[in-house]
C-alpha atoms as a PDB file:
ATOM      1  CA  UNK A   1      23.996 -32.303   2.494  1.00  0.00           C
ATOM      2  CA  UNK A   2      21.107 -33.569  -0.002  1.00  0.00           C
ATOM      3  CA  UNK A   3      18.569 -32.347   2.574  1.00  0.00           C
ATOM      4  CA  UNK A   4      20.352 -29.127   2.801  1.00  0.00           C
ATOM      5  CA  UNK A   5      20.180 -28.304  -0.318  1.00  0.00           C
ATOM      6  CA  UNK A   6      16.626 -29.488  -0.993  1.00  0.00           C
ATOM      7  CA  UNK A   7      15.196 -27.602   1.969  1.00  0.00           C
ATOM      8  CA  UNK A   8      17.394 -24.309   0.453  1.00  0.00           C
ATOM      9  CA  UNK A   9      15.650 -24.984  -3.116  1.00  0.00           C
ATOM     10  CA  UNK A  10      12.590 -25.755  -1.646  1.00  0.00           C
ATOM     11  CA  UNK A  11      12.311 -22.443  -0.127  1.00  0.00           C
ATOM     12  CA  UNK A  12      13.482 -20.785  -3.037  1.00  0.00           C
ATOM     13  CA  UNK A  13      10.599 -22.357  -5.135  1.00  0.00           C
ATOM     14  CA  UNK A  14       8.206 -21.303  -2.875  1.00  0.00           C
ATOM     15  CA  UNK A  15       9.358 -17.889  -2.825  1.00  0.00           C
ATOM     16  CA  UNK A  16       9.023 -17.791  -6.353  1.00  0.00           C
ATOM     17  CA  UNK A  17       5.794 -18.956  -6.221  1.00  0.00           C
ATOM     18  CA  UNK A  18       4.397 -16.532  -3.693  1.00  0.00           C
ATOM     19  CA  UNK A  19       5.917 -13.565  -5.935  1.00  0.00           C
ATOM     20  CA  UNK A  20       4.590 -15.079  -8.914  1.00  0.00           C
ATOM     21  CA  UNK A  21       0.914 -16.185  -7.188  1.00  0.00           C
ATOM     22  CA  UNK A  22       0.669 -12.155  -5.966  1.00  0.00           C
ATOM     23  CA  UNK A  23       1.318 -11.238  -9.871  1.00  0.00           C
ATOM     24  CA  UNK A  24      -1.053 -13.645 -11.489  1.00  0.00           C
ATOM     25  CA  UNK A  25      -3.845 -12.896  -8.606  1.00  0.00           C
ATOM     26  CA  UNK A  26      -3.448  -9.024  -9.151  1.00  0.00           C
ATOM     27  CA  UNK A  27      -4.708  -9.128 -12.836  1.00  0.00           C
ATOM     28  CA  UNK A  28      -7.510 -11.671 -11.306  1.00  0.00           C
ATOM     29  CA  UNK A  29      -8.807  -9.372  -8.637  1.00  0.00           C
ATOM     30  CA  UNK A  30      -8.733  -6.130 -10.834  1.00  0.00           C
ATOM     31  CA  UNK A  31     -11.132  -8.221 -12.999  1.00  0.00           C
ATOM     32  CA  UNK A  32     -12.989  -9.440 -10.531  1.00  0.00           C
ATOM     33  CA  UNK A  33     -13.998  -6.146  -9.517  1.00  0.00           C
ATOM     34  CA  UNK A  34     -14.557  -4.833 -12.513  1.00  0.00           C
ATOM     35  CA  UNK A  35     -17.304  -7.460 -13.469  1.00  0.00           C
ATOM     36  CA  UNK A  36     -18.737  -7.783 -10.107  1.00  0.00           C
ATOM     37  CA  UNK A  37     -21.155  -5.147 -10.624  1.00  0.00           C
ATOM     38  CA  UNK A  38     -22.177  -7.043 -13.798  1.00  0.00           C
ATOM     39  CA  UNK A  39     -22.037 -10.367 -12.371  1.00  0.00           C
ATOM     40  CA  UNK A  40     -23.979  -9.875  -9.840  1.00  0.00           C
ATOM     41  CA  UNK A  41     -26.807  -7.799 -12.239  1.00  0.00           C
ATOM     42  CA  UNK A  42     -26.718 -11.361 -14.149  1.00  0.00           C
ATOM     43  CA  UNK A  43     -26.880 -13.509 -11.287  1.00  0.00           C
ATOM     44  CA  UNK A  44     -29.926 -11.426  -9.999  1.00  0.00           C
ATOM     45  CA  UNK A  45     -31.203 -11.180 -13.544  1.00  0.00           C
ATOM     46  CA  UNK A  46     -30.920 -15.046 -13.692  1.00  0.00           C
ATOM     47  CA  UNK A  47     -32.647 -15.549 -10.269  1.00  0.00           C
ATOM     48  CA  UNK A  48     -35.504 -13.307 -11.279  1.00  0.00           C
ATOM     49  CA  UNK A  49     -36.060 -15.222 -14.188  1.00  0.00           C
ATOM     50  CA  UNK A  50     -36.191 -18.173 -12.370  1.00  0.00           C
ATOM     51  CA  UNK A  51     -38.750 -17.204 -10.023  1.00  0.00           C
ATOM     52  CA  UNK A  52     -41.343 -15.209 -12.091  1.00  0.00           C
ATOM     53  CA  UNK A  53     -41.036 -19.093 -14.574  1.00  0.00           C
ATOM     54  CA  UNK A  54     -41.485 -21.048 -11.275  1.00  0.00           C
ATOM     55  CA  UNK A  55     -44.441 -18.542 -10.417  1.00  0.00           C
ATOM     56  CA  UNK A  56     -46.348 -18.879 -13.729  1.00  0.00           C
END
């Protein structure tokens, strides 16, 4: 009966927890893709930096 009711709760939680993952990542992602352009700019910026210092 324990085991019942554990694998029943267990599978609620995790239901939960995929509904609640999908909200938290959709804020996440619309981020992400709103600062990838500028991320990337940066990381380039960074690299180019990094190179023309090495170079000298």
């Amino acid at each position: 009966m324990a085991t019942g009711y554990a694998r029943t709760h267990l599978r609620k939680t995790a239901e939960i927890g995929k509904s609640l993952g999908f909200v938290a990542v959709l804020p996440v992602l619309t981020l992400l893709t709103l600062f990838l352009p500028t991320l990337c700019q940066a990381v380039v910026t960074y690299f180019e930096q990094r190179t023309m210092q090495g170079a000298q």
